[in-house]
N, C-alpha and C. Protein backbone atom coordinates (compact mmCIF):
# COMPACT_ATOMS: atom_id res chain seq x y z
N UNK A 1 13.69 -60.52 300.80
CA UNK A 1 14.83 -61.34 300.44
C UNK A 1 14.39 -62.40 299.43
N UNK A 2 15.29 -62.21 298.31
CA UNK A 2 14.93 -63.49 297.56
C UNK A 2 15.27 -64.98 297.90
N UNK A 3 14.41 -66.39 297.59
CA UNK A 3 14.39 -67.20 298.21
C UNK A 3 15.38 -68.15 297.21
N UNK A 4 16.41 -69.43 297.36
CA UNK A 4 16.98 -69.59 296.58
C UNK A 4 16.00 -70.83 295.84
N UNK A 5 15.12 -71.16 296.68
CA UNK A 5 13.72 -71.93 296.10
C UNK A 5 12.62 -71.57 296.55
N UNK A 6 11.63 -72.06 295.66
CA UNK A 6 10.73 -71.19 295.74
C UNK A 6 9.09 -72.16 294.87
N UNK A 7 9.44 -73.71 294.49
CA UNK A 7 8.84 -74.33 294.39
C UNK A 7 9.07 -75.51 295.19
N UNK A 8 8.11 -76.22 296.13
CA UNK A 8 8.05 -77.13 297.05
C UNK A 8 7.15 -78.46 297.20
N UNK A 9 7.74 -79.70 296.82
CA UNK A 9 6.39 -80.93 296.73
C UNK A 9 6.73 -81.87 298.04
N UNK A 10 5.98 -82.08 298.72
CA UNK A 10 5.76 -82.66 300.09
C UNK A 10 5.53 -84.08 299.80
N UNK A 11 6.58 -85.10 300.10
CA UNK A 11 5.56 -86.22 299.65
C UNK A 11 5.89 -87.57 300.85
N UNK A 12 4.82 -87.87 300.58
CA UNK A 12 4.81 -89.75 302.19
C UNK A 12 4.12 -90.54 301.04
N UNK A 13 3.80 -91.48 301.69
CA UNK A 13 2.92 -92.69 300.85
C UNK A 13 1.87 -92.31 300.31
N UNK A 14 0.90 -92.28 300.91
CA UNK A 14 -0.46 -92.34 299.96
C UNK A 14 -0.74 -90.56 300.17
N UNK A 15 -0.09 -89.79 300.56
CA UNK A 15 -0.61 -88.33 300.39
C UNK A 15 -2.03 -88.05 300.77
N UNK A 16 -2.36 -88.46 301.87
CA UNK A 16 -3.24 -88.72 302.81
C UNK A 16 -3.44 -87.76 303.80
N UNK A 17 -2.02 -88.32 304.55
CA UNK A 17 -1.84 -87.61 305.81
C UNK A 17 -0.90 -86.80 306.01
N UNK A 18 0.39 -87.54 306.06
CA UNK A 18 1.98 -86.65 306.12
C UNK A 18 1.52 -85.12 305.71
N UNK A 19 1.89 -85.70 304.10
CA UNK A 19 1.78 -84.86 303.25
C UNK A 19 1.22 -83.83 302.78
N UNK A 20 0.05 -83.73 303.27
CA UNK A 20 -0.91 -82.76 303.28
C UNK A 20 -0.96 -81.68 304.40
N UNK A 21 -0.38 -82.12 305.17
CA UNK A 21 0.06 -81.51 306.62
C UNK A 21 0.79 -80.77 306.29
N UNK A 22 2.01 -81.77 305.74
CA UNK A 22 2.98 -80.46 305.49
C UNK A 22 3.07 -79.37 304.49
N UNK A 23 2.41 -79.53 303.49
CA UNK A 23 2.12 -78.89 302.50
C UNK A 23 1.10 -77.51 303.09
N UNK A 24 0.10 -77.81 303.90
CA UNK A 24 -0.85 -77.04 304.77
C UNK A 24 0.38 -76.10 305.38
N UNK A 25 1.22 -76.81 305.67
CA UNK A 25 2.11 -75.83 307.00
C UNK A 25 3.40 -75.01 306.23
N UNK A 26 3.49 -75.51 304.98
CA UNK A 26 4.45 -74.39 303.92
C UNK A 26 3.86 -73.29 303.36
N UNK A 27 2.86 -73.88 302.81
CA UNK A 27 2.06 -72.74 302.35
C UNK A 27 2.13 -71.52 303.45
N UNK A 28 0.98 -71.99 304.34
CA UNK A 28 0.92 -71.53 305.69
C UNK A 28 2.46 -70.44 306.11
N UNK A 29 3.55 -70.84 306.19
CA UNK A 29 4.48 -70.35 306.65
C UNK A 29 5.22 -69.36 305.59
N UNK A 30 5.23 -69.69 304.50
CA UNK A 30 5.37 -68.95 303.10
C UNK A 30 4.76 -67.68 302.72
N UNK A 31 3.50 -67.62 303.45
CA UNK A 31 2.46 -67.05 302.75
C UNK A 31 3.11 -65.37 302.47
N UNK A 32 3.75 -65.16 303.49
CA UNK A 32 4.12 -63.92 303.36
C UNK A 32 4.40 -63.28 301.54
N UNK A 33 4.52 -63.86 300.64
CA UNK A 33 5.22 -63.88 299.21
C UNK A 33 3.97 -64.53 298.52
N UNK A 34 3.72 -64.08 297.07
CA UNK A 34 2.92 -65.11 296.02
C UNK A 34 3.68 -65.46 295.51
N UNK A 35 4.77 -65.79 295.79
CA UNK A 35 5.87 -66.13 294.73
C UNK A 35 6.10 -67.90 294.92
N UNK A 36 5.22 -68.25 296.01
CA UNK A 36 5.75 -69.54 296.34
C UNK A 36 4.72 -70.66 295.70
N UNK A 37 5.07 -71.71 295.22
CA UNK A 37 4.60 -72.66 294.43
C UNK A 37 4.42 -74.38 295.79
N UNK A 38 3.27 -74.53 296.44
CA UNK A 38 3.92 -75.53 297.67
C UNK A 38 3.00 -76.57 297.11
N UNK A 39 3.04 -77.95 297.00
CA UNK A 39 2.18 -78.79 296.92
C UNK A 39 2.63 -80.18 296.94
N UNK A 40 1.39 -81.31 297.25
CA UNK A 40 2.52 -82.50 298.04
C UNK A 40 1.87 -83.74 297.19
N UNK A 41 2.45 -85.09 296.91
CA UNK A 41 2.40 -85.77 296.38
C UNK A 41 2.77 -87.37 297.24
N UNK A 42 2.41 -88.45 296.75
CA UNK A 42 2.53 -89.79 297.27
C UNK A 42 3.02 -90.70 296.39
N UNK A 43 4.11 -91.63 297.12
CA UNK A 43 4.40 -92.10 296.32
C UNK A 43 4.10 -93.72 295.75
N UNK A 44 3.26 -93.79 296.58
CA UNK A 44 1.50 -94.74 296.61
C UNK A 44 0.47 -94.52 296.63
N UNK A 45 0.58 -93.02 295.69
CA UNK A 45 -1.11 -92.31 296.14
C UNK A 45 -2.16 -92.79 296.18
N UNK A 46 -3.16 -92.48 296.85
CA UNK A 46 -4.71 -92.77 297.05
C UNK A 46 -5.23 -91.82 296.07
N UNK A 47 -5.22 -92.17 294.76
CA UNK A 47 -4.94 -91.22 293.57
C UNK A 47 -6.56 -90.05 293.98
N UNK A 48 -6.84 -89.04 293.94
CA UNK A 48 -8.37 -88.91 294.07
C UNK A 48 -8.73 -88.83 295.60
N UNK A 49 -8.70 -89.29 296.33
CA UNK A 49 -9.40 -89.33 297.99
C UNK A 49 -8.73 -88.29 298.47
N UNK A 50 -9.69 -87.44 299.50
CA UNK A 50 -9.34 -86.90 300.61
C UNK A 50 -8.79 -86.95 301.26
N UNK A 51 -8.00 -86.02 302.33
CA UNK A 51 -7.18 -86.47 303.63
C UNK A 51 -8.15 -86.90 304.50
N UNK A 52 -7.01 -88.05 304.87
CA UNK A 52 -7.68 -88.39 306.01
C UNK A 52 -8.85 -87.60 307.30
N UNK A 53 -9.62 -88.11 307.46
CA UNK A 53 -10.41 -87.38 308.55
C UNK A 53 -9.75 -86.99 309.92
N UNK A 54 -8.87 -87.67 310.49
CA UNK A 54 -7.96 -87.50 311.46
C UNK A 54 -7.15 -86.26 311.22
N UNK A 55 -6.21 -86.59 310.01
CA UNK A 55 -5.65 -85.47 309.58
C UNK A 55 -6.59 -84.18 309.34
N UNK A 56 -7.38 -84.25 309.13
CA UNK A 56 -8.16 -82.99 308.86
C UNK A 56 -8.55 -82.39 310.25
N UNK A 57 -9.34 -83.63 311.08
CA UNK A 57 -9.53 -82.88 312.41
C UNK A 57 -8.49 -82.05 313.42
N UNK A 58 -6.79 -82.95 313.21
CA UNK A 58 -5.47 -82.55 313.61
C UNK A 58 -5.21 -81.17 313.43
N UNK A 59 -5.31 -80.71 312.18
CA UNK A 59 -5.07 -79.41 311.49
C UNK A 59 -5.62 -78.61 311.34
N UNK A 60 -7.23 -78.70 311.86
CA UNK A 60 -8.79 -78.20 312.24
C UNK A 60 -8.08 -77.43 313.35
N UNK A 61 -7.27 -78.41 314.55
CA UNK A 61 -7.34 -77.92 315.87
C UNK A 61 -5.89 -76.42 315.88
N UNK A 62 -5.61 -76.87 314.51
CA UNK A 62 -4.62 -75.42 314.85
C UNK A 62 -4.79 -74.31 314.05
N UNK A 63 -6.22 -74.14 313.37
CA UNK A 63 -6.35 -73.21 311.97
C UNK A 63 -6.09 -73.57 311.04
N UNK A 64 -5.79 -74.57 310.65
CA UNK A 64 -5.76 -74.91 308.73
C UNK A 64 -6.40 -76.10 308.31
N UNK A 65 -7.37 -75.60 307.26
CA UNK A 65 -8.04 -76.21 306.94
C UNK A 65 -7.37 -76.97 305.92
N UNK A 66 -7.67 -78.95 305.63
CA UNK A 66 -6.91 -79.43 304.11
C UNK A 66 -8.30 -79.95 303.65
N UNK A 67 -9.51 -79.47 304.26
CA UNK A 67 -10.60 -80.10 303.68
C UNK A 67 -10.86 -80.55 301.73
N UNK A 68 -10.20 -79.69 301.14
CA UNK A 68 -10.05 -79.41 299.46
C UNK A 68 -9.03 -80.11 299.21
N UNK A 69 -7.96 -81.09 299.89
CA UNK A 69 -7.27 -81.99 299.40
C UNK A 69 -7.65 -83.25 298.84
N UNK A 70 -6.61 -83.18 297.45
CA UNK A 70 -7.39 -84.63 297.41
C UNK A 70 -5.63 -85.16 296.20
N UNK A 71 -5.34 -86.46 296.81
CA UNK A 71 -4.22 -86.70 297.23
C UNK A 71 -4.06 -87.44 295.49
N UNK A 72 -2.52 -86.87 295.13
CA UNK A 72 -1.86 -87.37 293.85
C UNK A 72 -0.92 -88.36 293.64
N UNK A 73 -0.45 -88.91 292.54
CA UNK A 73 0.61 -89.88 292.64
C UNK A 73 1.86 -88.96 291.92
N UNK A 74 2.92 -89.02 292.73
CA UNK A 74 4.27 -88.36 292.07
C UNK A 74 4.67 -89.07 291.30
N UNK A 75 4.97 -88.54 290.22
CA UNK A 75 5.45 -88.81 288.68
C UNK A 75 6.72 -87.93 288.87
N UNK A 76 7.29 -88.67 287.60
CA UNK A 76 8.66 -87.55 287.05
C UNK A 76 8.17 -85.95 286.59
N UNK A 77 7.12 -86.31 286.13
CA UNK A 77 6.78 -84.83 284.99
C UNK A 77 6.18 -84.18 286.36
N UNK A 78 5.56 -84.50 287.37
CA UNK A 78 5.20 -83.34 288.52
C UNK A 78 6.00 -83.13 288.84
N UNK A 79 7.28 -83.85 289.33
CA UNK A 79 7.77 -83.65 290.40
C UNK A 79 9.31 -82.72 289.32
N UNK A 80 9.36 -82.48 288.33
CA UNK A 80 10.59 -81.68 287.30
C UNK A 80 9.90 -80.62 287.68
N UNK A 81 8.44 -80.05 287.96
CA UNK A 81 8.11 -79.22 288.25
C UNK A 81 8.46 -78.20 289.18
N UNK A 82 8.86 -78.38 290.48
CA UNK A 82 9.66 -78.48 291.69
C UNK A 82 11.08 -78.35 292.11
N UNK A 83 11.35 -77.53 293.06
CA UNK A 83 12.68 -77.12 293.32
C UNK A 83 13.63 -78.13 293.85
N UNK A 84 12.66 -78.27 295.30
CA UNK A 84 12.78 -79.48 296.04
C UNK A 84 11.33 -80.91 296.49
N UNK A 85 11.80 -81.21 297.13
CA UNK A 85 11.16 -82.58 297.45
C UNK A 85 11.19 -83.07 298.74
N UNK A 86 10.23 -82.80 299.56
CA UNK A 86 10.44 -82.87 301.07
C UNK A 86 9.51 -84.44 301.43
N UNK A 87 10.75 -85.22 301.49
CA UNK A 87 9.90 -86.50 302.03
C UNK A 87 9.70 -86.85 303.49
N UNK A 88 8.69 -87.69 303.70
CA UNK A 88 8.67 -87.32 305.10
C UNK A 88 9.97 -88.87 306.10
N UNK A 89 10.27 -89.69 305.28
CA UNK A 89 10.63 -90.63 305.76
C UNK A 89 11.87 -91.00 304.55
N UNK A 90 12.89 -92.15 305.22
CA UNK A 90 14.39 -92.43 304.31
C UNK A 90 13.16 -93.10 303.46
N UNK A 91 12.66 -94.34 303.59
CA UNK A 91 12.00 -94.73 302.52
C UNK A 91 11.59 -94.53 301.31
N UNK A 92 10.61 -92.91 301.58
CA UNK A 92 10.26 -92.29 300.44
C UNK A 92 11.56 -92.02 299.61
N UNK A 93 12.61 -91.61 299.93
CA UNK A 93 13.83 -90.88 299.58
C UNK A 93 14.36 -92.17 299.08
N UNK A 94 14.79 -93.23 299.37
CA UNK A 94 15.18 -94.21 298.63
C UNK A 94 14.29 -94.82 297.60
N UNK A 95 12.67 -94.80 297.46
CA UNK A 95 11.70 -94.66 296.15
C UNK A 95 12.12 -93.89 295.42
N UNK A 96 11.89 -92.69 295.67
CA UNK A 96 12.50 -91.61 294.42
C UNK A 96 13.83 -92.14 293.66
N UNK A 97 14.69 -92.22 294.72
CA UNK A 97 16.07 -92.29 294.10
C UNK A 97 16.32 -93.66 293.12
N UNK A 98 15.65 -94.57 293.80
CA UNK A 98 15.40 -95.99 292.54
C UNK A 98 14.67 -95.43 291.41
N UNK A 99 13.23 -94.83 291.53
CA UNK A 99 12.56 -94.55 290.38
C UNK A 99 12.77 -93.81 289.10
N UNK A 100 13.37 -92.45 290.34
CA UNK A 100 13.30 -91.67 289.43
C UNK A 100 14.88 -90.71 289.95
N UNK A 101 16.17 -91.61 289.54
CA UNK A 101 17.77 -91.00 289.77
C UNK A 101 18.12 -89.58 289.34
N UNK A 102 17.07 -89.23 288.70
CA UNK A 102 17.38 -87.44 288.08
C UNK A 102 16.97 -86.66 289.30
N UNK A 103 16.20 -87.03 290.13
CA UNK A 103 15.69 -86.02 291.31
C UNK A 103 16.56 -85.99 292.13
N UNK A 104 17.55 -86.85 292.63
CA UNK A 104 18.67 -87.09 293.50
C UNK A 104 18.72 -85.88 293.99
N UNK A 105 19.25 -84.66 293.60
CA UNK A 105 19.82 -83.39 293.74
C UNK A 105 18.71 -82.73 294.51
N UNK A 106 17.63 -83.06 294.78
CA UNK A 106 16.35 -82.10 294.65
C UNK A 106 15.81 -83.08 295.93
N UNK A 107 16.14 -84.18 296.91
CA UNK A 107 15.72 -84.75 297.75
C UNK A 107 15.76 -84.11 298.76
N UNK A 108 15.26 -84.38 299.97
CA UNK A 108 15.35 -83.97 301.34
C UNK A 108 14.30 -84.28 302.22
N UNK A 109 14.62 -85.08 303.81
CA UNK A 109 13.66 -85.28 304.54
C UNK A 109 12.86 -84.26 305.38
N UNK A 110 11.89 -83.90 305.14
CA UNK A 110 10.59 -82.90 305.40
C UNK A 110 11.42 -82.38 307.41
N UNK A 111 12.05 -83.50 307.85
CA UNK A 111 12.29 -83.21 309.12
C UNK A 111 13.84 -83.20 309.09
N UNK A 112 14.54 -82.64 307.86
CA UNK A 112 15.72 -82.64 307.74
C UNK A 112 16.78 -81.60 309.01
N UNK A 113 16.24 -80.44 309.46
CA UNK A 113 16.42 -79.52 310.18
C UNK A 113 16.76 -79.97 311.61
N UNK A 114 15.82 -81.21 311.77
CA UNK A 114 15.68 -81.65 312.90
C UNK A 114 16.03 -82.87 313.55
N UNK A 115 16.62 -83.28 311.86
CA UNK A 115 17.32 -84.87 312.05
C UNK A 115 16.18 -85.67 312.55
N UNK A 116 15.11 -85.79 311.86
CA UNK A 116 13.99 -86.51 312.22
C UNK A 116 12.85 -87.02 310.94
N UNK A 117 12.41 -87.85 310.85
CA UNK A 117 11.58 -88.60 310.47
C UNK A 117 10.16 -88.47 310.96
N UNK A 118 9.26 -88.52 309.97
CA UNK A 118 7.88 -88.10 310.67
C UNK A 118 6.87 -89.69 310.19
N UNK A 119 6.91 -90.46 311.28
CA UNK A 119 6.02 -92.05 311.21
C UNK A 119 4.70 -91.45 311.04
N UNK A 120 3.91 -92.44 309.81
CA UNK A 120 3.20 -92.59 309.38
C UNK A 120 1.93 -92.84 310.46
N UNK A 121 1.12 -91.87 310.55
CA UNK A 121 -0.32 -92.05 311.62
C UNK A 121 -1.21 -92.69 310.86
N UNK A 122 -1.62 -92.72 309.73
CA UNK A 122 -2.15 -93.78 309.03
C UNK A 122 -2.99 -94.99 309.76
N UNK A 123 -4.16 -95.00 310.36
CA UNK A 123 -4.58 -96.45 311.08
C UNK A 123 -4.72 -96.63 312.60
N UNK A 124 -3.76 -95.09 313.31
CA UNK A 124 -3.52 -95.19 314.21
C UNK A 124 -4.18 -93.75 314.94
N UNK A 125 -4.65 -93.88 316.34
CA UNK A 125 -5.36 -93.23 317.10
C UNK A 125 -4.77 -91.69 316.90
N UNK A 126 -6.03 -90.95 317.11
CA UNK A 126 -6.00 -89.45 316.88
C UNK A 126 -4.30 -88.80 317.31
N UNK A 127 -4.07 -89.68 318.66
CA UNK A 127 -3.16 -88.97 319.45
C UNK A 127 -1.42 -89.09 318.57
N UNK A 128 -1.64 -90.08 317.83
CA UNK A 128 -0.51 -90.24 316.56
C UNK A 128 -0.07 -89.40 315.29
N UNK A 129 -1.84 -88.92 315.06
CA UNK A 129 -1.87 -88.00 314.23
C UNK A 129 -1.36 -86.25 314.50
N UNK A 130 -1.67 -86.20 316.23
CA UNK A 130 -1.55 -84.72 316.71
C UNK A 130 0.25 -84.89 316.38
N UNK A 131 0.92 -86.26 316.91
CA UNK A 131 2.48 -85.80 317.15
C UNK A 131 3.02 -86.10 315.83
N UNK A 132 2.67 -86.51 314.75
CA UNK A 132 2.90 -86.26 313.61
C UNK A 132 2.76 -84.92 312.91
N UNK A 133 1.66 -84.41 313.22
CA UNK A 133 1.72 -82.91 312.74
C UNK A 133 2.58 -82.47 313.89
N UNK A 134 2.56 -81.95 315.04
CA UNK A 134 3.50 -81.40 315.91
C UNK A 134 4.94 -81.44 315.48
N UNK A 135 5.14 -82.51 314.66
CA UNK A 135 6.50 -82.95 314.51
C UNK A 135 6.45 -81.55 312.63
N UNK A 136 5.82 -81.64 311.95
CA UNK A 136 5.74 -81.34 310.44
C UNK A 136 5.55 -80.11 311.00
N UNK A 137 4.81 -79.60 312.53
CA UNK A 137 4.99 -78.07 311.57
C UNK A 137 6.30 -77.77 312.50
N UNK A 138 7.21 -78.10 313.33
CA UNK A 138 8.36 -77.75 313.72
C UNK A 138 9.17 -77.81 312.67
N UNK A 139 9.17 -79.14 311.82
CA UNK A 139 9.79 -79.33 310.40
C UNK A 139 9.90 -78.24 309.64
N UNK A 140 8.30 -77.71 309.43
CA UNK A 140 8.10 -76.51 308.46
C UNK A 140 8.83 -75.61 308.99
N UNK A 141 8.41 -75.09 310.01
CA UNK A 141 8.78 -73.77 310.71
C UNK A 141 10.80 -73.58 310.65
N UNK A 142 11.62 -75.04 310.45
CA UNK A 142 12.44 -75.01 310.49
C UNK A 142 13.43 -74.28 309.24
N UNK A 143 12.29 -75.53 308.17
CA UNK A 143 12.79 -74.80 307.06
C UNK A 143 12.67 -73.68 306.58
N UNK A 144 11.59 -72.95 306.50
CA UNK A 144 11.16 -71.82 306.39
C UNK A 144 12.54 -70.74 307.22
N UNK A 145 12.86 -70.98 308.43
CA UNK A 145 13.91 -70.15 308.93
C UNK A 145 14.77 -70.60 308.25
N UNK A 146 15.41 -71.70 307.89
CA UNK A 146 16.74 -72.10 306.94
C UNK A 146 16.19 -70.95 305.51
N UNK A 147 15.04 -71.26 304.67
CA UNK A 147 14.81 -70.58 303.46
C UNK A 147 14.92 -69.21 303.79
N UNK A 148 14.86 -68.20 304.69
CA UNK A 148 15.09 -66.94 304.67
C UNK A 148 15.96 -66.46 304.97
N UNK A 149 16.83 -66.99 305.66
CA UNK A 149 18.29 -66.48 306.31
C UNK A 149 19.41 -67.26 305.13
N UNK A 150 18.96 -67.57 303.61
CA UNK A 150 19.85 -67.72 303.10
C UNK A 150 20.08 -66.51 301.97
């Protein structure tokens, strides 16, 4: 089945943690197709650095590795690149929409499926980081069933 998108940018603050998660868990869920384009961005990036170690150990514990991440700042010119725009929080979504008003059309919260928001583990104990991903790959897994049954 053809997908009606088919390029995807994941983005939280510093593209650290959220973001990389979820990007790990599209790909991941996508994979079935090379047709898919998934990659995630911040909109305070830690331009250059790795994911977090937490995050990495989080996503260690379920098979996916983000060890080769290393986290960007969303611009206009990446993000024209892109179908949609999966933020993980209203925040991010109200950044974009001040910054950059042409993406409007192309927004959406990463936990949109689920009417949920995914808080920032950032600083905070391992066990923050597990229900943050827990939360992103139900997110993923959601959309992914929304993207094929259309």
């Amino acid at each position: 089945m053809k997908l009606p998108f088919k390029r995807f940018l994941v983005v939280c603050t510093g593209n650290i943690c959220r973001s990389p998660m979820g990007e790990a868990y599209l790909r991941d869920r996508l994979a079935a197709g090379d047709d898919f384009i998934v990659g995630s961005a911040g909109i305070g990036a830690l331009v250059g650095y790795p994911a977090d170690d937490h995050a990495i150990s989080v996503m260690q514990e379920k098979g996916l590795d983000i060890t080769s991440h290393r986290a960007q700042q969303l611009t206009l010119a990446l993000a024209r690149n892109y179908d949609l725009l999966l933020v993980m929080d209203e925040s991010h979504k109200k950044w974009i929409e001040e910054n950059h008003p042409i993406l409007r059309g192309r927004l959406y919260r990463f936990g949109h499926w689920l009417d949920a928001e995914v808080a920032d583990p950032i600083g905070r104990p391992l066990e923050a980081f597990r229900e943050a991903r827990d939360l992103i790959e139900r997110s993923a897994d959601a959309w992914v069933q929304r993207l094929l049954s259309s």
